[in-house]
PDB file of N, CA and C in Angstrom:
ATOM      1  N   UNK A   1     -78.936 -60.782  99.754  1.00  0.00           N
ATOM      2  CA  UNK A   1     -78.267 -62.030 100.030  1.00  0.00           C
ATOM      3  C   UNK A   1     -76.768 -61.832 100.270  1.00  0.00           C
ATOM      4  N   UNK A   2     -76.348 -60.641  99.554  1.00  0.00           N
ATOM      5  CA  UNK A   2     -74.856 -60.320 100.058  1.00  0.00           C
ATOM      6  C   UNK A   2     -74.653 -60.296 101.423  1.00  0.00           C
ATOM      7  N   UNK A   3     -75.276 -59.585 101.532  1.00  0.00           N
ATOM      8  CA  UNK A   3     -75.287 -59.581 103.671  1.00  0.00           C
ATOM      9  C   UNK A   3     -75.195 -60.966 104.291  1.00  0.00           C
ATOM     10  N   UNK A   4     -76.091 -61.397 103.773  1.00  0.00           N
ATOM     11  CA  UNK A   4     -76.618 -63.096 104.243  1.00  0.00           C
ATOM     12  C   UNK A   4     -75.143 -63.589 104.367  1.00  0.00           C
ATOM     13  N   UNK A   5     -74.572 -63.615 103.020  1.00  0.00           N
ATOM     14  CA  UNK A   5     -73.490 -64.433 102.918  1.00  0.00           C
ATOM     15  C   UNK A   5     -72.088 -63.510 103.911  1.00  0.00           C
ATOM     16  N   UNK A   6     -72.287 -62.257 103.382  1.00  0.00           N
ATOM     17  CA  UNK A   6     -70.945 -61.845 104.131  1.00  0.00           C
ATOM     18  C   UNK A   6     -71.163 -61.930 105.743  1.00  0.00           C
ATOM     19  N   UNK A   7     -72.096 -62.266 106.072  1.00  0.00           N
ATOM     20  CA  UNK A   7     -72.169 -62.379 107.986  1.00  0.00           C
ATOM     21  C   UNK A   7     -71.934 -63.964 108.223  1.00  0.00           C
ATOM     22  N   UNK A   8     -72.617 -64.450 107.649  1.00  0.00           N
ATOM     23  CA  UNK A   8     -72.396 -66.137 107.415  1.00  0.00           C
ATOM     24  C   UNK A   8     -71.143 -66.393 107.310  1.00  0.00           C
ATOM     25  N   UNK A   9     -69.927 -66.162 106.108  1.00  0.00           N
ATOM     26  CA  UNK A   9     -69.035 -66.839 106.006  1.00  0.00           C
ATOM     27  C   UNK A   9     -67.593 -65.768 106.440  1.00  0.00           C
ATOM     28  N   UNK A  10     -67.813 -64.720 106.349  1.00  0.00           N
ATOM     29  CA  UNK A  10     -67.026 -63.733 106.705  1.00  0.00           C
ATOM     30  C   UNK A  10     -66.416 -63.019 107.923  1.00  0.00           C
ATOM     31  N   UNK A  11     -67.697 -62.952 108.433  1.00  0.00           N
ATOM     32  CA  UNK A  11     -67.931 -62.557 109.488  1.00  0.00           C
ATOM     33  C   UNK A  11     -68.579 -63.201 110.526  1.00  0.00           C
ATOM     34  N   UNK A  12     -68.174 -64.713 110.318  1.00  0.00           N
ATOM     35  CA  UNK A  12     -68.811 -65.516 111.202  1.00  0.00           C
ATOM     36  C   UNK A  12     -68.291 -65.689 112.743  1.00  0.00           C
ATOM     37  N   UNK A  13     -69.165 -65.505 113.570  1.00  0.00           N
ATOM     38  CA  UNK A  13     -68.951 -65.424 115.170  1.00  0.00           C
ATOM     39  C   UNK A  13     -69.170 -63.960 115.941  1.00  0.00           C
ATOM     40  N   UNK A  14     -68.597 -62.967 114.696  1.00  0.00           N
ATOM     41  CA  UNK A  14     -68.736 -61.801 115.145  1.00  0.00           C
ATOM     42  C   UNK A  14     -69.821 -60.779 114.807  1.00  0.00           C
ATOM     43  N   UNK A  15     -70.759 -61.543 114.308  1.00  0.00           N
ATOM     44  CA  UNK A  15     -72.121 -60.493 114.238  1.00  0.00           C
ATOM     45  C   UNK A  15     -73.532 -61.808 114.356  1.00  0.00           C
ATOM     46  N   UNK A  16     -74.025 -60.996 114.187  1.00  0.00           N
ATOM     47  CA  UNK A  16     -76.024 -61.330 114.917  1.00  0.00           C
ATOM     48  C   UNK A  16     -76.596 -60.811 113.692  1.00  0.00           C
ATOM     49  N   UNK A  17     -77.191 -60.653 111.740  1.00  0.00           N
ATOM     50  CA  UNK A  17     -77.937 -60.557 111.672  1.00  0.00           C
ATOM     51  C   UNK A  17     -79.496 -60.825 111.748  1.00  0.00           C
ATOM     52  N   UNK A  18     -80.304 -59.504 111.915  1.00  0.00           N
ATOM     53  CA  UNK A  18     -81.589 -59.903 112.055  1.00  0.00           C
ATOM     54  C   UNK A  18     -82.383 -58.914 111.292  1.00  0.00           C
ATOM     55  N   UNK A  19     -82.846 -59.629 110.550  1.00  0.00           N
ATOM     56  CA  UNK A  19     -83.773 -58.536 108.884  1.00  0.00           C
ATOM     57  C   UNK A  19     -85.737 -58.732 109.710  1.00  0.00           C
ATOM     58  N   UNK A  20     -85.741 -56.974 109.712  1.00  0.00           N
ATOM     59  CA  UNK A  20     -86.895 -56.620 110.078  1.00  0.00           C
ATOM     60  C   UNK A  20     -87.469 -56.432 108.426  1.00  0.00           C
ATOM     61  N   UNK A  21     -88.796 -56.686 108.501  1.00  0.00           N
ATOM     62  CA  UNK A  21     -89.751 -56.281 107.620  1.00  0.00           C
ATOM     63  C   UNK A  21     -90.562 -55.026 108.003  1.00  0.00           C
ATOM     64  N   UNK A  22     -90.529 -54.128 107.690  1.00  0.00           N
ATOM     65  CA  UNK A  22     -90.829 -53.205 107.602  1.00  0.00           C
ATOM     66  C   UNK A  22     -92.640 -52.982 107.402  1.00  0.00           C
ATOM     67  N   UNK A  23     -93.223 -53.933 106.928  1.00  0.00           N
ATOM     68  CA  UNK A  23     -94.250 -53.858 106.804  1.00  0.00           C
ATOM     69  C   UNK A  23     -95.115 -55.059 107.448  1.00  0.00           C
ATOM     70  N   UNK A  24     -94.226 -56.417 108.025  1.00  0.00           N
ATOM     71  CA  UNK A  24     -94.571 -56.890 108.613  1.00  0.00           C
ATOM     72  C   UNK A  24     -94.473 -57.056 110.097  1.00  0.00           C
ATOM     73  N   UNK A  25     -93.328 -56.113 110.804  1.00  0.00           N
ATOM     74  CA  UNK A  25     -92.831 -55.661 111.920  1.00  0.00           C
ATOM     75  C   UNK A  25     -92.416 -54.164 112.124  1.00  0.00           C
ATOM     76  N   UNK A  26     -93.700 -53.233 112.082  1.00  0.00           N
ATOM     77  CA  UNK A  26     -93.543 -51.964 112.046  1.00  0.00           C
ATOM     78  C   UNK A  26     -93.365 -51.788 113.401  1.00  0.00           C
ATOM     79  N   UNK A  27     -93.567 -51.758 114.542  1.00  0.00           N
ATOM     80  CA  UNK A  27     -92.882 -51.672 115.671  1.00  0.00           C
ATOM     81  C   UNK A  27     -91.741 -51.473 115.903  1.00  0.00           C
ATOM     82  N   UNK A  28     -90.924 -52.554 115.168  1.00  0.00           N
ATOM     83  CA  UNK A  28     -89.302 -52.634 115.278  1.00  0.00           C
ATOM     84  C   UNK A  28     -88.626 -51.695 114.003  1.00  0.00           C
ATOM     85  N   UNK A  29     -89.482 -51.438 113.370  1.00  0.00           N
ATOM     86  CA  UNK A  29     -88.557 -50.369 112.271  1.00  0.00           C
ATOM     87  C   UNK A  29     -89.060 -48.894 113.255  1.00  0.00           C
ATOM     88  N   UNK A  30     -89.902 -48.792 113.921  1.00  0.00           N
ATOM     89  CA  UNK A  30     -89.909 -47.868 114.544  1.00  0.00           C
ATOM     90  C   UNK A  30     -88.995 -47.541 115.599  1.00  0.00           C
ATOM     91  N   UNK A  31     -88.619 -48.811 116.393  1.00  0.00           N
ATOM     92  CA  UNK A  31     -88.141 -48.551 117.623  1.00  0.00           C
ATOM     93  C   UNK A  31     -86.902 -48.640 117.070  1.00  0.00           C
ATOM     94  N   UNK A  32     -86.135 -48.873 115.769  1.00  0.00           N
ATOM     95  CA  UNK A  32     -84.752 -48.494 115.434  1.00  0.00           C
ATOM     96  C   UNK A  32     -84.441 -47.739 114.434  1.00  0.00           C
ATOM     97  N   UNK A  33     -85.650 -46.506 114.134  1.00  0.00           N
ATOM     98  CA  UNK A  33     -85.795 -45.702 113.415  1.00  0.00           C
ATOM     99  C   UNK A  33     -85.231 -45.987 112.192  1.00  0.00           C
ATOM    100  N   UNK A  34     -86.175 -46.775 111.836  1.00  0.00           N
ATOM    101  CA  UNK A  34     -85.896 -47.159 110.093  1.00  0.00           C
ATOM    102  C   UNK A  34     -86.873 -46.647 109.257  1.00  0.00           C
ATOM    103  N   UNK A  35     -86.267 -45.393 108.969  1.00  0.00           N
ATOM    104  CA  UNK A  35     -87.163 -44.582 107.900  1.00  0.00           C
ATOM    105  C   UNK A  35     -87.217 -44.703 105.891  1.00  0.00           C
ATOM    106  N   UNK A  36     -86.304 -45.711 105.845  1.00  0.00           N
ATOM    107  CA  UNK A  36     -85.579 -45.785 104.516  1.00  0.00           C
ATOM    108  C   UNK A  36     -85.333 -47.597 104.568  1.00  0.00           C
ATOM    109  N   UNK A  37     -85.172 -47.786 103.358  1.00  0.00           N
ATOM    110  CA  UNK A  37     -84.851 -49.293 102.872  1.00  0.00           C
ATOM    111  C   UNK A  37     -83.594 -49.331 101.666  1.00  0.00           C
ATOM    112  N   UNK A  38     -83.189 -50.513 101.583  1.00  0.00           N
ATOM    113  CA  UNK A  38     -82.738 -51.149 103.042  1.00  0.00           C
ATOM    114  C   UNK A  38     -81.559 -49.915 103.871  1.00  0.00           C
ATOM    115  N   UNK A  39     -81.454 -50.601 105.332  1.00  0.00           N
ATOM    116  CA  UNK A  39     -80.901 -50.032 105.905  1.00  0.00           C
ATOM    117  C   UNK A  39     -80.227 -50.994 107.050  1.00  0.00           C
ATOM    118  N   UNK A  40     -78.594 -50.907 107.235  1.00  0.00           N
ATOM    119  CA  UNK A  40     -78.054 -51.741 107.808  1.00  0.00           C
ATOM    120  C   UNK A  40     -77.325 -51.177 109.047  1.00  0.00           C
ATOM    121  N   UNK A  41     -77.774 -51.644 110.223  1.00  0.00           N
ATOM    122  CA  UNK A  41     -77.998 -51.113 111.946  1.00  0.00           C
ATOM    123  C   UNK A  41     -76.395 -51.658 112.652  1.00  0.00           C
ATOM    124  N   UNK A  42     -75.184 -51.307 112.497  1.00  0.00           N
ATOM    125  CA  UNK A  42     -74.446 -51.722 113.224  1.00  0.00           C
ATOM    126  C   UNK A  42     -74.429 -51.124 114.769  1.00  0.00           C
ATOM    127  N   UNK A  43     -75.116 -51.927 115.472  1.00  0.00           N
ATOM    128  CA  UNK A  43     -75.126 -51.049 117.332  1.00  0.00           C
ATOM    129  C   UNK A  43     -73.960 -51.415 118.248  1.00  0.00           C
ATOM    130  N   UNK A  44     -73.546 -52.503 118.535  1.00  0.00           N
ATOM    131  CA  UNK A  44     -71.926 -52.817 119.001  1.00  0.00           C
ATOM    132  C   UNK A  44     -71.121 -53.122 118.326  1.00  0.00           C
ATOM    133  N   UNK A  45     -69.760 -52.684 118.546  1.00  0.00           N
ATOM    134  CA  UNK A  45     -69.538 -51.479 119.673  1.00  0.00           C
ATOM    135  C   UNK A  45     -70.045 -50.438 119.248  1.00  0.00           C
ATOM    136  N   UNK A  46     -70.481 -49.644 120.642  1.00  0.00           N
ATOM    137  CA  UNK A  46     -70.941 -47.862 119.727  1.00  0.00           C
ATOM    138  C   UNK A  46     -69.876 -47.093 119.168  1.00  0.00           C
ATOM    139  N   UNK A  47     -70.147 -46.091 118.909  1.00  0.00           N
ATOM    140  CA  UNK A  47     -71.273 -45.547 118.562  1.00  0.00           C
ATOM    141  C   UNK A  47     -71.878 -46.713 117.094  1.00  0.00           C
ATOM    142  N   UNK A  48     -73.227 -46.316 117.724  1.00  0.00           N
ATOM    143  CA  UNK A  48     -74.594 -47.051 116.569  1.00  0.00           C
ATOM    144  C   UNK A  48     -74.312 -46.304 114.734  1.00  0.00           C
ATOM    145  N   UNK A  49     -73.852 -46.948 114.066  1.00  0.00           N
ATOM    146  CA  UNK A  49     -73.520 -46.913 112.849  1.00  0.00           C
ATOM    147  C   UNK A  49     -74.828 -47.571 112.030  1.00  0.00           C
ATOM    148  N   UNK A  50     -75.103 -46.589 110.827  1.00  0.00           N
ATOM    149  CA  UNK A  50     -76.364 -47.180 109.822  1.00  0.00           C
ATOM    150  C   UNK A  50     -75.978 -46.907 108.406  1.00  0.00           C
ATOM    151  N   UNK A  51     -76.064 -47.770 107.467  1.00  0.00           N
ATOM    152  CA  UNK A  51     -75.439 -47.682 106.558  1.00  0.00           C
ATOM    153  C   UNK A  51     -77.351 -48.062 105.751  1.00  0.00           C
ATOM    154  N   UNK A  52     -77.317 -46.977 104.522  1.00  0.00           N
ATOM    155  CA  UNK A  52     -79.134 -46.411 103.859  1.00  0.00           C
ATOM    156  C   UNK A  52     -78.714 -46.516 102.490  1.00  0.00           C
ATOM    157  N   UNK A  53     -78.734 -47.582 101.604  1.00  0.00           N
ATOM    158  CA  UNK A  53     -78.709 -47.453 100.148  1.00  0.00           C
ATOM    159  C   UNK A  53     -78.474 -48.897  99.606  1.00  0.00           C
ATOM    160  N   UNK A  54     -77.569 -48.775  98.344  1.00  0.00           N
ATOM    161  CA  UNK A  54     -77.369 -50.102  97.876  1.00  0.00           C
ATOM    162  C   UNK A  54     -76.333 -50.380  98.851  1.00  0.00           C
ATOM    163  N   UNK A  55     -76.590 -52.137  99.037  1.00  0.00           N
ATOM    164  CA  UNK A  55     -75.797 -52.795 100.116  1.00  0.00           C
ATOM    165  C   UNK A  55     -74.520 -54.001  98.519  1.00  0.00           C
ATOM    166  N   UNK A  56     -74.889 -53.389  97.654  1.00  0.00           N
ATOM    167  CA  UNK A  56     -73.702 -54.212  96.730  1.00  0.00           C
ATOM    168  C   UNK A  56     -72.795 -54.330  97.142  1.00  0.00           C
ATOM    169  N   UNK A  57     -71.752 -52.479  97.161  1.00  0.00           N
ATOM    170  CA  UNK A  57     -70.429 -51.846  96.846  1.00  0.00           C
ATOM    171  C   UNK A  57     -70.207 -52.581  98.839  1.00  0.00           C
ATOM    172  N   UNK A  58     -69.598 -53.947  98.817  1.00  0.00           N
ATOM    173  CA  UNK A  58     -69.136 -54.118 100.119  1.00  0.00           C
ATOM    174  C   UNK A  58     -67.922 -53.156 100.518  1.00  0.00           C
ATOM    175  N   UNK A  59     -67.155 -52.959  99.951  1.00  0.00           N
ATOM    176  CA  UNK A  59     -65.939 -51.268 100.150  1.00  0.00           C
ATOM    177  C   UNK A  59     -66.608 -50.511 100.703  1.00  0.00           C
ATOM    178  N   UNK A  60     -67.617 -49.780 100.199  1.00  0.00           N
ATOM    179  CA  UNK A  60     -68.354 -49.055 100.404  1.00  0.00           C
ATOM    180  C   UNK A  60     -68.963 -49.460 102.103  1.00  0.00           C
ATOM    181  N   UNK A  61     -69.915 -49.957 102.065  1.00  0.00           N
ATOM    182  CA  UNK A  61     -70.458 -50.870 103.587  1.00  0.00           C
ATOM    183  C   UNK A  61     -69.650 -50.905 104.687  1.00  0.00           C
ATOM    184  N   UNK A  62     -68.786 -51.910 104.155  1.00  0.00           N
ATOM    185  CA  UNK A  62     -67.831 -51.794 105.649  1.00  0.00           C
ATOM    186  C   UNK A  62     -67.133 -50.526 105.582  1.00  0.00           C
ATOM    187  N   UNK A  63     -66.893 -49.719 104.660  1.00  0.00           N
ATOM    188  CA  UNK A  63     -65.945 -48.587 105.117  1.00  0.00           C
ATOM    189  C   UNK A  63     -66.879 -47.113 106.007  1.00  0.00           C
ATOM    190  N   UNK A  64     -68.628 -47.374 105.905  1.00  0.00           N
ATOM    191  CA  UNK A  64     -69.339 -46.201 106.581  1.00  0.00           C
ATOM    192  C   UNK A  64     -69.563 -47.603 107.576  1.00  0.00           C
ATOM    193  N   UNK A  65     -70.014 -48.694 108.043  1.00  0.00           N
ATOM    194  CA  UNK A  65     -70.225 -49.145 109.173  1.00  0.00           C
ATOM    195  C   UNK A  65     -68.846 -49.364 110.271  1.00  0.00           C
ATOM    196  N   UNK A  66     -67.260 -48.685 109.670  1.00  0.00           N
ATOM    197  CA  UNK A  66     -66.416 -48.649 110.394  1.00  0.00           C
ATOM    198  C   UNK A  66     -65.970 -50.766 110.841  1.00  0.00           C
ATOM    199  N   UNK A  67     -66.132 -51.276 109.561  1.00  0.00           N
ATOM    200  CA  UNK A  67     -65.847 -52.957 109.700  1.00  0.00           C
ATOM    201  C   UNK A  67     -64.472 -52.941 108.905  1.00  0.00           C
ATOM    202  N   UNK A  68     -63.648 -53.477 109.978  1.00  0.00           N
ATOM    203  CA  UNK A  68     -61.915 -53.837 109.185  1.00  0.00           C
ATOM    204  C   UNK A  68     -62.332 -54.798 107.888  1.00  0.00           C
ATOM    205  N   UNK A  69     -61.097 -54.370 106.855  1.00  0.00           N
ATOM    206  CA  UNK A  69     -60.966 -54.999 105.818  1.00  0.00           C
ATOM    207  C   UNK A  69     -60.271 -56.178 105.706  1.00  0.00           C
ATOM    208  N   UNK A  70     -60.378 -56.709 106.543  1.00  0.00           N
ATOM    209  CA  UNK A  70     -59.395 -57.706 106.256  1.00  0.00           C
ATOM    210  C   UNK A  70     -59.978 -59.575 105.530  1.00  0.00           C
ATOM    211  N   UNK A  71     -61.140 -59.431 105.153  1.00  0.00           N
ATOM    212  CA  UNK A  71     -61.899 -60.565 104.555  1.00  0.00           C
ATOM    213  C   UNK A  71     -61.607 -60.368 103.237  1.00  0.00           C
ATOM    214  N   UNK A  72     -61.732 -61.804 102.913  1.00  0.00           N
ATOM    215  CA  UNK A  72     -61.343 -62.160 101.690  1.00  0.00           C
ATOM    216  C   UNK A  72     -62.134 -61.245 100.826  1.00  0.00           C
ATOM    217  N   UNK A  73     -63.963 -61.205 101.345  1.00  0.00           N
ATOM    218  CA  UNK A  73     -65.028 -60.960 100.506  1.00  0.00           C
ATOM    219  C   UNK A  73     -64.057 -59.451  99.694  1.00  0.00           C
ATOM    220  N   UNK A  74     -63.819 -58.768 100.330  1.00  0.00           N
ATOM    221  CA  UNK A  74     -63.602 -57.321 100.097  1.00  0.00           C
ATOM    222  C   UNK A  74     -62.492 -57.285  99.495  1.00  0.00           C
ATOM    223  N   UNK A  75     -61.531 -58.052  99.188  1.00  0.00           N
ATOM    224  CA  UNK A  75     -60.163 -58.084  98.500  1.00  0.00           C
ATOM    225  C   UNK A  75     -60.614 -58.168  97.256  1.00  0.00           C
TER     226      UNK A  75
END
């Protein structure tokens, strides 16, 4: 739900999430090679950035998906 909220209120306008199920849409974890859970797909701009573990530590998140700090969430 962190995600939920940090794309919702944070990052609103500038991202598209969309949560594949893995077991209910194996196709699409295939075709974006999702071998691991959870796992978070930043594709624009490239290069394609994936961030594979706990999605808590937001520091953490935006600092391997290459997302400026400048939201409140992360202060």
């Amino acid at each position: 739900m962190r995600i939920r909220n940090l794309c919702a209120n944070e990052l609103a306008g500038r991202c598209d999430l969309v949560v594949v199920d893995i077991y209910q849409q194996p196709e699409l974890a295939r075709l974006h090679q999702i071998v691991a859970t959870p796992t978070l797909i930043k594709d624009i701009p490239r290069p394609v950035r994936r961030y594979i573990g706990n999605l808590a530590v937001l520091h953490d998140l935006l600092a391997e998906l290459d997302i400026a700090e400048g939201s409140k969430a992360v202060a």
